[in-house]
Protein backbone atom coordinates (compact mmCIF):
# COMPACT_ATOMS: atom_id res chain seq x y z
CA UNK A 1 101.98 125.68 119.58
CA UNK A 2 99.61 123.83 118.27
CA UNK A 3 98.48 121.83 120.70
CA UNK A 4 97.71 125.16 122.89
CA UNK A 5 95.82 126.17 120.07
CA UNK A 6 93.87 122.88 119.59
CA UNK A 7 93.60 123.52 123.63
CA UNK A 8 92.37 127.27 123.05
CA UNK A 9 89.82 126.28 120.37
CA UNK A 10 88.20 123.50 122.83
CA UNK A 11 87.45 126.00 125.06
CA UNK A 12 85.64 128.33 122.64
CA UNK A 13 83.75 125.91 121.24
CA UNK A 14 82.53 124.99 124.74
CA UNK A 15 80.75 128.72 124.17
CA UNK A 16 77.45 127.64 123.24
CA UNK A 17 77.22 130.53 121.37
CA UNK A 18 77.24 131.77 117.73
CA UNK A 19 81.09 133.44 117.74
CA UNK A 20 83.18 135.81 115.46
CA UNK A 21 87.06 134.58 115.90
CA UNK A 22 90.26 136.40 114.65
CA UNK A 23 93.00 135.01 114.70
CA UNK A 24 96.06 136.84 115.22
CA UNK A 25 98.80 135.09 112.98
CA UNK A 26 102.80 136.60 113.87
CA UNK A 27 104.68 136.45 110.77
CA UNK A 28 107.73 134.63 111.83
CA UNK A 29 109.47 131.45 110.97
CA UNK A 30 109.00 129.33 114.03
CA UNK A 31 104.72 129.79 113.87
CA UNK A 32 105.45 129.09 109.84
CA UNK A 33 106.91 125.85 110.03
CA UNK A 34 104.84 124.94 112.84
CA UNK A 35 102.07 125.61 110.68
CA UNK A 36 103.33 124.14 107.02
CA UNK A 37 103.80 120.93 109.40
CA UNK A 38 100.37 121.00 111.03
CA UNK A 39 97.94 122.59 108.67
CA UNK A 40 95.62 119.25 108.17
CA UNK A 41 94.94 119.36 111.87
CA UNK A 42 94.54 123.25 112.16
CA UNK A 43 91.81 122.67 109.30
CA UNK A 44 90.06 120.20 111.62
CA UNK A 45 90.07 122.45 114.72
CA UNK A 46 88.71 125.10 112.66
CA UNK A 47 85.93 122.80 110.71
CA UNK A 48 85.10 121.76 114.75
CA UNK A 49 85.00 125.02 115.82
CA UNK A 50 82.50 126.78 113.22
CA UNK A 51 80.60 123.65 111.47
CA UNK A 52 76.71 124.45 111.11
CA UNK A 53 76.71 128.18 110.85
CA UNK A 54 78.14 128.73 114.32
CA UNK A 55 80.59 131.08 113.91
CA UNK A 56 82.84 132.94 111.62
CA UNK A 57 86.96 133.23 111.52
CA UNK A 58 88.87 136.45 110.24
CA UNK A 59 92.69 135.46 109.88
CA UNK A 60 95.05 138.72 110.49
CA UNK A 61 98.85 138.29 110.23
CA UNK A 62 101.30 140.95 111.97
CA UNK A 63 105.00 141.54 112.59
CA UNK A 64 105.86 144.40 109.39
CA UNK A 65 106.52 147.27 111.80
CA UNK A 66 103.50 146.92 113.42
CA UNK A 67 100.84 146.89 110.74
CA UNK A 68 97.59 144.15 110.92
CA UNK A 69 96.74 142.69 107.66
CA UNK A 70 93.90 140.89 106.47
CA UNK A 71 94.90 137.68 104.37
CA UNK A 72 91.10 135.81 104.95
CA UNK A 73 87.95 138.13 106.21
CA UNK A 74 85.03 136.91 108.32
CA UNK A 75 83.86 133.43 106.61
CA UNK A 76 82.32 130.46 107.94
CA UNK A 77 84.10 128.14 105.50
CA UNK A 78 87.42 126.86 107.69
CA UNK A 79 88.95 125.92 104.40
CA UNK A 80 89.42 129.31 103.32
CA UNK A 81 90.78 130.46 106.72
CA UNK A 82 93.16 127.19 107.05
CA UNK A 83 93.99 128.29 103.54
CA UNK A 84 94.67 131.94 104.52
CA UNK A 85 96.64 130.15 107.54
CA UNK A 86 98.65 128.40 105.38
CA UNK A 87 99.31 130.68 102.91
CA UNK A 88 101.01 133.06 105.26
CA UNK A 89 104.85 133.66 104.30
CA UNK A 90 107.44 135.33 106.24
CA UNK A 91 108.86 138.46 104.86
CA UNK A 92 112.42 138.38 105.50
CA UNK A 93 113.53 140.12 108.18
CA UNK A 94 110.42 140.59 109.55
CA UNK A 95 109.74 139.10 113.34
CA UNK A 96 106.93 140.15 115.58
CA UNK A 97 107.10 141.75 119.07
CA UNK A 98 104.37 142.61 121.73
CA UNK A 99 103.55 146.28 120.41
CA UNK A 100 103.14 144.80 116.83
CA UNK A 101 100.49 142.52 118.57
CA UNK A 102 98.95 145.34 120.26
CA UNK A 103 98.48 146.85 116.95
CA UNK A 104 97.26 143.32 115.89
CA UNK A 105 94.49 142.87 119.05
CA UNK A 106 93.29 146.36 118.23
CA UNK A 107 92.38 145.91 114.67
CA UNK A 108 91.10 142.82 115.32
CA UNK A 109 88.82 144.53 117.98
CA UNK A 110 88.12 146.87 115.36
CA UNK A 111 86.89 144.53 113.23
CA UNK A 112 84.41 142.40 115.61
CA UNK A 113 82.99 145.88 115.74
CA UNK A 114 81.30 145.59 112.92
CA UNK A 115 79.72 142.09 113.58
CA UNK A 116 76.32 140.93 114.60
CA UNK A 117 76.05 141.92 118.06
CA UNK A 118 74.65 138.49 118.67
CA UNK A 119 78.06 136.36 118.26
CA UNK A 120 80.95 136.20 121.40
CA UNK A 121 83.75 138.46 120.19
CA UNK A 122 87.01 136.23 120.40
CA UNK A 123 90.76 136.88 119.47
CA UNK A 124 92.88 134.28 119.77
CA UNK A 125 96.84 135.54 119.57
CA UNK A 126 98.83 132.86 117.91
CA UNK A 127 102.67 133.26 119.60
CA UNK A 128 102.10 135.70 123.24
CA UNK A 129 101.94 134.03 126.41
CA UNK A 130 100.93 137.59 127.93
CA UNK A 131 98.11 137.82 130.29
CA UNK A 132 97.79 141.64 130.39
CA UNK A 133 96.01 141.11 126.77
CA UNK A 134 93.47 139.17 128.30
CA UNK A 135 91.26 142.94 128.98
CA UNK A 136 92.95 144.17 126.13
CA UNK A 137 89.06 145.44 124.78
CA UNK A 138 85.77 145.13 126.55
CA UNK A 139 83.76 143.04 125.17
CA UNK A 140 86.02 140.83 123.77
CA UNK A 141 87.70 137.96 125.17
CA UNK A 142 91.73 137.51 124.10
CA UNK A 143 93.25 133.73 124.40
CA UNK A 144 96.49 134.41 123.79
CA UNK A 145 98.92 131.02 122.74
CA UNK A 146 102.34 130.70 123.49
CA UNK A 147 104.28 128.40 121.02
């Protein structure tokens, strides 16, 4: 999984763009442990990605019956949204599916609403491998990465 995301955040920072980026976080244990293993080099993607002002990273987590939560709003500091990444625990019992991402690309949509109409909207949807999310919104482009 995380080399598709190191894979997915190449390509966005080939955007020569200022970007807003949420990324979609499933609370389950196989994305968690890939994470507690990798979180150093998920900091470094995400210092790459938005270094000098460039862009901004919301960090959402989903999977409890289909509700999006916030654990790091837009910031341009990738500490604090590694951090957020990191800090993401599995509540037992608790595994994602695709209408709990649904609900997770359309707050996220929701959410790059609200941001300078200047930046490339971007979701990228840590654990799908579906395609039909990919025109999930106008106006916003989905990467979605299969672990």
């Amino acid at each position: 999984m995380v080399g598709r995301l190191d894979s997915t955040l190449q390509t966005i920072k080939a955007i020569h763009e200022p970007v807003s980026i949420v990324i979609a976080v499933p609370m389950n244990y196989t994305i968690q442990t890939e994470i507690d293993t990798n979180i150093r080099r998920i900091h470094t993607m995400l210092a790459q990605l938005v270094g000098s002002e460039r862009g901004e990273i919301e960090v959402l987590s989903y999977g409890d019956g289909g509700r999006a939560l916030v654990a790091q709003p837009f910031t341009s500091d990738p500490a604090k949204a590694a951090s957020a990444i990191a800090h993401l625990r599995v509540w037992h019992g608790v595994q994602s599916s695709t209408s709990e991402l649904s609900g997770a690309i359309a707050r996220a949509a929701s959410d790059l609403e609200t941001r300078p109409p200047n930046r490339r909207r971007i979701i990228v949807a840590i654990g799908e491998s579906s395609t039909e999310l990919a025109n999930a919104h106008p106006n916003v482009l989905v990467y979605p990465v299969a672990p």
